[in-house]
N, C-alpha and C. Protein backbone atom coordinates (compact mmCIF):
# COMPACT_ATOMS: atom_id res chain seq x y z
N UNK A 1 -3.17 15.88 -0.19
CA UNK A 1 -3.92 14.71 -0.63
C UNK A 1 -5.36 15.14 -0.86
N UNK A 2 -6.32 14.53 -2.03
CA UNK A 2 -7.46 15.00 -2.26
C UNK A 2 -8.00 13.80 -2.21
N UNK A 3 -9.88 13.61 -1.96
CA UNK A 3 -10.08 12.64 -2.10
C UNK A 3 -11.12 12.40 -3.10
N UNK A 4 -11.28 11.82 -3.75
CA UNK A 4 -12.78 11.59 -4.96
C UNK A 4 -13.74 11.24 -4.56
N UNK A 5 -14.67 10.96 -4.15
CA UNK A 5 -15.66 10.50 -3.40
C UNK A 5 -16.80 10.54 -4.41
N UNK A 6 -17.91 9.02 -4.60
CA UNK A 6 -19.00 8.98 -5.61
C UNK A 6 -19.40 8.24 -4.86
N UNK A 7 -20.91 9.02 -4.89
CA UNK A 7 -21.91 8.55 -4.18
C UNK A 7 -23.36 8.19 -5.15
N UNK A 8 -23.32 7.16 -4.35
CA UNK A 8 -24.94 6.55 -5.43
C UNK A 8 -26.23 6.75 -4.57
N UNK A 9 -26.78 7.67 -4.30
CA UNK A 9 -28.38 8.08 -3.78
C UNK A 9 -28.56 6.64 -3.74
N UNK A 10 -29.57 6.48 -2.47
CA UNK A 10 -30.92 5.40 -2.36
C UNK A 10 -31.52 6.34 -2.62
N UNK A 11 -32.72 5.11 -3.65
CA UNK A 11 -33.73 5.04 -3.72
C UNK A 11 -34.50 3.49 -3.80
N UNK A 12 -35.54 3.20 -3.40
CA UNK A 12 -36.31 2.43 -2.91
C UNK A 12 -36.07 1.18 -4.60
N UNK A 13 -36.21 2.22 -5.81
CA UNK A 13 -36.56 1.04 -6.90
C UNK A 13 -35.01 1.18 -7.99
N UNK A 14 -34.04 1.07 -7.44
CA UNK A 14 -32.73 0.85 -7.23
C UNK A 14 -32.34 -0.16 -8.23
N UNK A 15 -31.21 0.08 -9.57
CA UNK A 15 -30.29 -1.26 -9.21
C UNK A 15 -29.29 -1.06 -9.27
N UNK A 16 -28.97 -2.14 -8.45
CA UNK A 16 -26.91 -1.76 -8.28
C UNK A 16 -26.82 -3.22 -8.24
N UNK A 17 -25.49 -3.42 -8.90
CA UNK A 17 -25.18 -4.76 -8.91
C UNK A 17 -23.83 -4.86 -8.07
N UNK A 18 -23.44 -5.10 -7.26
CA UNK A 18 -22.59 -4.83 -5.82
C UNK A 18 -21.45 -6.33 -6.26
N UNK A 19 -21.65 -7.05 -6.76
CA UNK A 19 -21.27 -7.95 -7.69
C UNK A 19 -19.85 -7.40 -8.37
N UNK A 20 -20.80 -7.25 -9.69
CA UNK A 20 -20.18 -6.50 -10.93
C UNK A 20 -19.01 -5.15 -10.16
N UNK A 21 -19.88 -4.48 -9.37
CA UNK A 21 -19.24 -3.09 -8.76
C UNK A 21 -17.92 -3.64 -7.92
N UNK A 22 -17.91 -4.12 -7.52
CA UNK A 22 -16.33 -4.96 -6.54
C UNK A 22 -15.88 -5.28 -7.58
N UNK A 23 -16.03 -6.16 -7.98
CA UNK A 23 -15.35 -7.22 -8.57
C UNK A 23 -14.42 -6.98 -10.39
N UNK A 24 -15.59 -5.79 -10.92
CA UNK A 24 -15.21 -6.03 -12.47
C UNK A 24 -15.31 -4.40 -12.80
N UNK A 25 -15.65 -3.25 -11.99
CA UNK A 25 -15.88 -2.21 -12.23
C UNK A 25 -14.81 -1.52 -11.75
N UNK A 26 -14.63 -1.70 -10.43
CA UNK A 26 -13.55 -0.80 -9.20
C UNK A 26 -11.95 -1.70 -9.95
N UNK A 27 -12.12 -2.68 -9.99
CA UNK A 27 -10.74 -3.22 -10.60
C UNK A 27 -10.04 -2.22 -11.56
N UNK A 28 -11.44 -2.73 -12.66
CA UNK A 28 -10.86 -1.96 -13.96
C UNK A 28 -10.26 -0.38 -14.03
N UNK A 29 -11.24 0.87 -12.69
CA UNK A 29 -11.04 1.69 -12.11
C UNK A 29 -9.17 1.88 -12.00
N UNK A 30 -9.05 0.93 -11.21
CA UNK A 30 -7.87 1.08 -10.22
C UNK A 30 -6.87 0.70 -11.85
N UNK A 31 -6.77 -0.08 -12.44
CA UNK A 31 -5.97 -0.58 -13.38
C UNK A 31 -5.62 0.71 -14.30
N UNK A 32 -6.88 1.41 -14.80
CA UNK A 32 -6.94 2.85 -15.44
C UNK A 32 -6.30 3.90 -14.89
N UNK A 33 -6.55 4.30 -13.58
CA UNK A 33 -5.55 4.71 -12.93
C UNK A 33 -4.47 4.64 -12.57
N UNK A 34 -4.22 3.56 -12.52
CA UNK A 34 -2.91 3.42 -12.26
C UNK A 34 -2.03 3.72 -10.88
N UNK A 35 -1.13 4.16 -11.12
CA UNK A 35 0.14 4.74 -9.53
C UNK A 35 -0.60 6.08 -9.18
N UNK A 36 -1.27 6.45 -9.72
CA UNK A 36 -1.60 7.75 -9.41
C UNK A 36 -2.98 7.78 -8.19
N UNK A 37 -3.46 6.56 -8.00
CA UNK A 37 -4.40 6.03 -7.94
C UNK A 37 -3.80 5.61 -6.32
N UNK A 38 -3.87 6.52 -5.30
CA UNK A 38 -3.02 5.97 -3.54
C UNK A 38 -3.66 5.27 -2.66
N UNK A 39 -5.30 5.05 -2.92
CA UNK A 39 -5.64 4.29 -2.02
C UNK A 39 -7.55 4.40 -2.55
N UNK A 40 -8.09 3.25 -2.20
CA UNK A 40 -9.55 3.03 -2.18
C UNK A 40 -9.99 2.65 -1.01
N UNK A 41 -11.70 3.30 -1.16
CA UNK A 41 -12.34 2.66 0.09
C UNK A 41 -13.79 2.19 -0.60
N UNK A 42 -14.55 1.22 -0.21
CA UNK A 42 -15.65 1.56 -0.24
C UNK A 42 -17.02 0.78 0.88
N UNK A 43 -18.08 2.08 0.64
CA UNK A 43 -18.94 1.46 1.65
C UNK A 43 -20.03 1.30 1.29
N UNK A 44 -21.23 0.66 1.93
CA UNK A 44 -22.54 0.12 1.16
C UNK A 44 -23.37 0.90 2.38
N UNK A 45 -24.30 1.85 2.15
CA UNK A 45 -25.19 2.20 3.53
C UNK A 45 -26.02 1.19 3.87
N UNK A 46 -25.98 1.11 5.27
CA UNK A 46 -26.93 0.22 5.85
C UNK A 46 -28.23 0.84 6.08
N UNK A 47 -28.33 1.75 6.97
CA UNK A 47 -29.47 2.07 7.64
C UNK A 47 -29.28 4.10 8.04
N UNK A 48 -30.78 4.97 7.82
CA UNK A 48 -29.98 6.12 8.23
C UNK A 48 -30.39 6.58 9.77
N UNK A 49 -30.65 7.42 9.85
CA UNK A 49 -30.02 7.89 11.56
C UNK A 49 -31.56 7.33 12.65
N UNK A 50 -32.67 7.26 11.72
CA UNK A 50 -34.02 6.54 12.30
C UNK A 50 -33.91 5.28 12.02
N UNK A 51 -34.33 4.74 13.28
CA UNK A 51 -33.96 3.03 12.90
C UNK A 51 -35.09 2.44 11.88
N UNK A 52 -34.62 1.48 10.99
CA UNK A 52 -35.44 1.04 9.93
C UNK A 52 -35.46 2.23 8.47
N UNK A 53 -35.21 2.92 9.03
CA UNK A 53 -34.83 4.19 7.66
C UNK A 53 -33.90 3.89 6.88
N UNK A 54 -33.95 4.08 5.59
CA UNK A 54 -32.82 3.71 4.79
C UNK A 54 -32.08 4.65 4.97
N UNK A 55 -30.67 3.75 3.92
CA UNK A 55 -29.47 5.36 4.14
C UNK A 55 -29.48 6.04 3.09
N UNK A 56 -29.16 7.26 3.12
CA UNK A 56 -29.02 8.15 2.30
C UNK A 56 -27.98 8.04 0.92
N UNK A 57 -27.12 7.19 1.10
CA UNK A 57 -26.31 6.49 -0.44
C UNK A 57 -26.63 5.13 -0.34
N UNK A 58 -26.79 4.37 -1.03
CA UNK A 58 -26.53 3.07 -1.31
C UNK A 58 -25.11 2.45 -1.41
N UNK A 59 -24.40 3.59 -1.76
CA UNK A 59 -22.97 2.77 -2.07
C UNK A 59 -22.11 4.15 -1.54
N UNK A 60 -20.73 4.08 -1.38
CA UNK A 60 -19.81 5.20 -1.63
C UNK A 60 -19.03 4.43 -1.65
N UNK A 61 -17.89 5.28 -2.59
CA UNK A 61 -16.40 4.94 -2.85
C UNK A 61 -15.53 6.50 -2.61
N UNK A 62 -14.73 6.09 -2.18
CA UNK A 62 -13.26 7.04 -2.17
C UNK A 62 -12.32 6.83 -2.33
N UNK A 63 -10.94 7.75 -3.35
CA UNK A 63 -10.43 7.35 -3.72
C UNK A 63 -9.51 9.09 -3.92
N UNK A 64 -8.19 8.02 -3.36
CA UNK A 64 -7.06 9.11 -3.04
C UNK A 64 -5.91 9.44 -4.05
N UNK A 65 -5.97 11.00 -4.15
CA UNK A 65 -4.72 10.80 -4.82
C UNK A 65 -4.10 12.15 -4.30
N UNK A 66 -3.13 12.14 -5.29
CA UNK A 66 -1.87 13.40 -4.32
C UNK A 66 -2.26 14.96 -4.45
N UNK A 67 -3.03 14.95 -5.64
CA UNK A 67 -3.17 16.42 -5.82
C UNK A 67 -4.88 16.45 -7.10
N UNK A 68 -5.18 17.10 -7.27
CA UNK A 68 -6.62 17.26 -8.53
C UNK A 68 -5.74 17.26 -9.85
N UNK A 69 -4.45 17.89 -10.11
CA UNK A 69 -3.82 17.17 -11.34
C UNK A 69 -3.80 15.65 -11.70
N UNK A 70 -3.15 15.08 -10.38
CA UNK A 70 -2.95 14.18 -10.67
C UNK A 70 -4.27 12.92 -11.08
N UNK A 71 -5.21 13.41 -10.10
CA UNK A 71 -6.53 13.19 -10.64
C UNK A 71 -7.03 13.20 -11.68
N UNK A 72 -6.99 14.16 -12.25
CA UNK A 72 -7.37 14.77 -13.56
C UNK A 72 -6.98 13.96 -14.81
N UNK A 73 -5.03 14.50 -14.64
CA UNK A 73 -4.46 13.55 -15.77
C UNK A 73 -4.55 11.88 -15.40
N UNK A 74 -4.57 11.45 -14.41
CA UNK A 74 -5.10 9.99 -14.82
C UNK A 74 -6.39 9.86 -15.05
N UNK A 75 -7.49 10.63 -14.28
CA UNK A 75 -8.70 9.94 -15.11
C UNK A 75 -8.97 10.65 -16.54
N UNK A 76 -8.74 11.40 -16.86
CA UNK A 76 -8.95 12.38 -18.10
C UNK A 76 -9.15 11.41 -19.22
N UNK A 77 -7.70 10.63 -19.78
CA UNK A 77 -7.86 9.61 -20.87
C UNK A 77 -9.09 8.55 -20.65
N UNK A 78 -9.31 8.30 -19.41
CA UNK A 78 -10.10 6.86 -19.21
C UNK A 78 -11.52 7.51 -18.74
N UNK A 79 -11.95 8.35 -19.13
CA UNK A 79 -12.89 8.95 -18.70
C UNK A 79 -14.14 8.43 -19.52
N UNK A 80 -14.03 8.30 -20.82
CA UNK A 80 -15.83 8.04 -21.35
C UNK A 80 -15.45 6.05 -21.31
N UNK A 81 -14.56 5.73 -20.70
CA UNK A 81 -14.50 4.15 -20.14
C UNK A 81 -14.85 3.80 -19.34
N UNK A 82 -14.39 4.62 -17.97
CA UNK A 82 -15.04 4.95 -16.99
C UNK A 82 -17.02 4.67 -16.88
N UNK A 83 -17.00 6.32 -17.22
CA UNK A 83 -18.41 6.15 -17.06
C UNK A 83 -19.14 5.50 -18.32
N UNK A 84 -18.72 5.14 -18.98
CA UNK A 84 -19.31 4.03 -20.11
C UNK A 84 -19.86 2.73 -19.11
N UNK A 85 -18.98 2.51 -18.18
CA UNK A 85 -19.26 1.17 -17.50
C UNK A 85 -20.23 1.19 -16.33
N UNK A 86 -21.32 2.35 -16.09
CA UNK A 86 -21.93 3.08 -15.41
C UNK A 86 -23.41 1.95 -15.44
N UNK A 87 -23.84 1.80 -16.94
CA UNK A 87 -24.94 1.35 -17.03
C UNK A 87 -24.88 -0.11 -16.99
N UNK A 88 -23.59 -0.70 -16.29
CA UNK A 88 -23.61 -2.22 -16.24
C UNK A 88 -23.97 -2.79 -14.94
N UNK A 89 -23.77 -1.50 -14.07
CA UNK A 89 -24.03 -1.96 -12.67
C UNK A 89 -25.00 -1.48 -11.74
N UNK A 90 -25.14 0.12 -12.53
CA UNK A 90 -26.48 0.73 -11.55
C UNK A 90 -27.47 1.20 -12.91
N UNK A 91 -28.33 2.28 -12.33
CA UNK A 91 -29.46 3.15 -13.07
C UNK A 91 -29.25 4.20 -12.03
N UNK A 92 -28.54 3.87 -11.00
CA UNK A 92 -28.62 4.92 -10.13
C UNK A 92 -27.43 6.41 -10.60
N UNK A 93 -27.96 7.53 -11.12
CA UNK A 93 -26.93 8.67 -11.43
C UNK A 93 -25.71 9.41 -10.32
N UNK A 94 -24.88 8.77 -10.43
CA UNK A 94 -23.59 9.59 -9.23
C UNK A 94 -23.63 10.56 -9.00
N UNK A 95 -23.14 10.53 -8.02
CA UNK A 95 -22.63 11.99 -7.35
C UNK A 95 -21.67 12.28 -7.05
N UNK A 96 -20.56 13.29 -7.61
CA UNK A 96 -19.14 12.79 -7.24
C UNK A 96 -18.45 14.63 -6.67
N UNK A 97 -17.91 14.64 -5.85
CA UNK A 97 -17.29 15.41 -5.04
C UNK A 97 -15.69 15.32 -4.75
N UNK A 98 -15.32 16.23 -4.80
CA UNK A 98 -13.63 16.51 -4.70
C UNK A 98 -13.36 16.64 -3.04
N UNK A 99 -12.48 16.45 -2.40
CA UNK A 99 -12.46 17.07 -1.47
C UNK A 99 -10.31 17.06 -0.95
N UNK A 100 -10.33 18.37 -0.11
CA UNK A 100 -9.23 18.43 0.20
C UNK A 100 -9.04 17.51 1.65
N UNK A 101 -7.83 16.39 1.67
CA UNK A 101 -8.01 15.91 2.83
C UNK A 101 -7.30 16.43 4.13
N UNK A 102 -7.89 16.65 5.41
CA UNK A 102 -7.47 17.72 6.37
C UNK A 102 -6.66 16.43 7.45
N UNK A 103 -7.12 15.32 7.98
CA UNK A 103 -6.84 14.59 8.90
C UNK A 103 -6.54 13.22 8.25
């Protein structure tokens, strides 16, 4: 199992529309994907390790699938749809990471 993981940096003059991002972005996500598509998470940072400090992402999502093929060939086609829908909800530029899942 691998996991996708996109992360949106804080920064102080930020927009994210947390709205739009649930509701009309991650949907459409999951619909594009399809079966290939095993599971979502996502989280909003609160605070980082100094109290009153911000967190270091504003947002993360993860998102499971069986192997980086399978990754691949489902997002591959839906890919400039995907990030086409980028500038509806943030200004903030992703960060996105593969990872193999161990536990």
């Amino acid at each position: 199992m691998i996991k996708v993981s996109v992360f949106y940096p804080y920064r102080e003059d930020f927009k994210f529309d947390m709205d739009y991002y649930s509701n009309s972005h991650i949907p459409m996500v999951g619909e594009k994907l399809g079966s290939a598509l095993k599971g979502v998470s996502m989280e909003q940072g609160m605070g980082g390790p100094e109290p009153g400090s911000p967190p270091l992402y504003h947002v993360m999502i993860h998102l499971l699938f069986d192997s980086v093929e399978a990754f691949q060939g489902a997002f591959g086609p839906h890919a400039a749809a995907i990030m086409g829908d980028v500038p509806n909800y943030t200004d903030i530029q992703p960060v996105i990471q593969i990872s193999e899942v161990k536990i």
